[in-house]
Protein backbone atom coordinates (compact mmCIF):
# COMPACT_ATOMS: atom_id res chain seq x y z
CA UNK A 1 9.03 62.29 330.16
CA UNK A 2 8.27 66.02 329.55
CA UNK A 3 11.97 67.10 330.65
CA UNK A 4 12.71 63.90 327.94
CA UNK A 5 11.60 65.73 325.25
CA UNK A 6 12.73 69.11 325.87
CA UNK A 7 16.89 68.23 325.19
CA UNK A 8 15.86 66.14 322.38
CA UNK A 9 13.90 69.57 321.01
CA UNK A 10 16.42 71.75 321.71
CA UNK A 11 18.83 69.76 320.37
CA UNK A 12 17.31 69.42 316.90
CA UNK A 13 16.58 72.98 316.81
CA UNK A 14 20.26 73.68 316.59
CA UNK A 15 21.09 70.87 314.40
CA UNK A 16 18.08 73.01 312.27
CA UNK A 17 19.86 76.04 312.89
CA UNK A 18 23.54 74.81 312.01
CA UNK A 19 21.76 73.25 308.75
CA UNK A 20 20.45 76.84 307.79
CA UNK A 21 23.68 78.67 308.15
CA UNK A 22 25.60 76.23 306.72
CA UNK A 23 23.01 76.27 303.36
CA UNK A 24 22.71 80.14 303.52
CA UNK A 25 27.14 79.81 303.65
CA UNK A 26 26.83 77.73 300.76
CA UNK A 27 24.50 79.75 298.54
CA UNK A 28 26.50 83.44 299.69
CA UNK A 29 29.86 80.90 297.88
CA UNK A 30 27.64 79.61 295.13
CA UNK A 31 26.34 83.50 294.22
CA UNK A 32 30.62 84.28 295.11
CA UNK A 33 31.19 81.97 292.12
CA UNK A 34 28.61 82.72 289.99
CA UNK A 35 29.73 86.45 290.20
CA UNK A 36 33.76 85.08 288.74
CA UNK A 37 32.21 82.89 285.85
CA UNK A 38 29.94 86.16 285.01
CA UNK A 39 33.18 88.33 285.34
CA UNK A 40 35.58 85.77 283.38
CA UNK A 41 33.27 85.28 280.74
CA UNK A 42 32.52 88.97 280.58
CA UNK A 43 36.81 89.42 279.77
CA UNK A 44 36.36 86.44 277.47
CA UNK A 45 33.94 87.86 275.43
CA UNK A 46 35.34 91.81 274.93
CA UNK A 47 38.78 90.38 274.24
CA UNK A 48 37.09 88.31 271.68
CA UNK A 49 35.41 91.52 270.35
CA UNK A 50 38.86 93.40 270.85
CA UNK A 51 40.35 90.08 268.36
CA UNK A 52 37.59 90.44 266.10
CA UNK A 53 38.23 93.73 265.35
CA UNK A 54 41.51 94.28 265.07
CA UNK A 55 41.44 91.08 262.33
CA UNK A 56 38.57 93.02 260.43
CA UNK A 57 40.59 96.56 260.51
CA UNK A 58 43.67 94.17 259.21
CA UNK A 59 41.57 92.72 256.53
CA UNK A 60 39.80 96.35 255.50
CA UNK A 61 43.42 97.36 255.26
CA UNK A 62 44.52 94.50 253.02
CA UNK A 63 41.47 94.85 250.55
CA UNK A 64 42.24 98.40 250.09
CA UNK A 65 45.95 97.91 249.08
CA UNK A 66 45.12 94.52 247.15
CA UNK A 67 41.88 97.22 245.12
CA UNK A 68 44.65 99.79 244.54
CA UNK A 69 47.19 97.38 243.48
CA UNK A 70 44.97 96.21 240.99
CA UNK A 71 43.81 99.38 239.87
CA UNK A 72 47.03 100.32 239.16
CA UNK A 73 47.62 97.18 237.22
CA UNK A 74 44.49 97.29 234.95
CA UNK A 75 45.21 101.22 234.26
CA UNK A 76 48.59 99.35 232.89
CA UNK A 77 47.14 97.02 231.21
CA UNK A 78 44.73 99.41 229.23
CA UNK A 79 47.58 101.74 228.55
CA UNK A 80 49.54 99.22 226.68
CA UNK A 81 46.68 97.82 224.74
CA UNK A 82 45.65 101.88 223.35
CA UNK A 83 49.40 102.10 222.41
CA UNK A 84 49.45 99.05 220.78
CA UNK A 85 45.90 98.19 218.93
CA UNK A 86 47.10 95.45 216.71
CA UNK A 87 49.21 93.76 219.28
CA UNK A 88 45.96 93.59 221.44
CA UNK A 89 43.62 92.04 218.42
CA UNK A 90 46.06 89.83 217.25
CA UNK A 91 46.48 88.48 221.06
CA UNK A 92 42.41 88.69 221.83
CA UNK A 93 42.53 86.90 218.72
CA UNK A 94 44.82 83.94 219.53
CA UNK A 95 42.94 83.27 223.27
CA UNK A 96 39.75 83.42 221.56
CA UNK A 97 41.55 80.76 219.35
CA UNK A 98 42.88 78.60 221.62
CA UNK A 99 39.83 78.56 223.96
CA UNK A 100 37.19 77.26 220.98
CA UNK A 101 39.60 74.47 219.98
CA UNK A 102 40.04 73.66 223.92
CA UNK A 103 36.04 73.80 224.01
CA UNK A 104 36.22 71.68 221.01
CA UNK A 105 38.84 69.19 222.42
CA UNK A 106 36.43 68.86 225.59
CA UNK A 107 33.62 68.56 223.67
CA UNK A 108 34.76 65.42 221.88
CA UNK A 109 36.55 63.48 225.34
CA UNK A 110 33.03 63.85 226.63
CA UNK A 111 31.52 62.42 223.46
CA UNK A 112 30.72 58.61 223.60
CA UNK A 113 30.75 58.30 220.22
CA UNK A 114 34.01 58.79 218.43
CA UNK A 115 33.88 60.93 215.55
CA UNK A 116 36.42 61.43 212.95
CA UNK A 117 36.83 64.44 210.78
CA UNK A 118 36.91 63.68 207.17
């Protein structure tokens, strides 16, 4: 029975032995893969960054021409209304004008109670 035992021993020791190569294969392919997702994600991310800031130098750039644009355009604005004081009151004037009465017609929609103006 002793000489039995001893294939049957052997025999699971490299069934044993198979199993542990087979698991250290599989965890030298499982740190193989690990190592691409790291890598991919690592190109994901700095050509995300890259993206990121070539929009924000594209937007700096736009906000600068859009401020001198407007610059210009209010230094236009206030030269017209030096050379022409009375033009300038008399049109201040007129949106001051219009915007009370448009308070005014607000002011009554909202009202529940109509009112009449005698």
């Amino acid at each position: 029975m002793a000489e039995a035992s001893k294939p049957d021993t052997s025999s699971i020791d490299d069934i044993q032995k198979a199993l542990e190569k087979q698991i250290a294969d599989l965890r030298k392919e499982v740190a193989k893969i690990n190592k691409s997702i790291s890598e991919r994600g690592a190109e994901l991310v700095a050509d995300a960054e890259d993206q990121a800031s070539g929009t924000y130098d594209s937007a700096a750039a736009r906000a600068t021409r859009t401020a001198q644009q407007l610059r210009t355009q209010a230094h236009a604005v206030s030269e017209a209304a030096r050379e022409n004081p009375g033009t300038t009151t008399a049109l201040v004037g007129m949106i001051g004008l219009l915007g009370f009465l448009a308070g005014m017609a607000v002011g009554q929609a909202m009202n529940d109670t109509p009112r009449r103006w005698y």
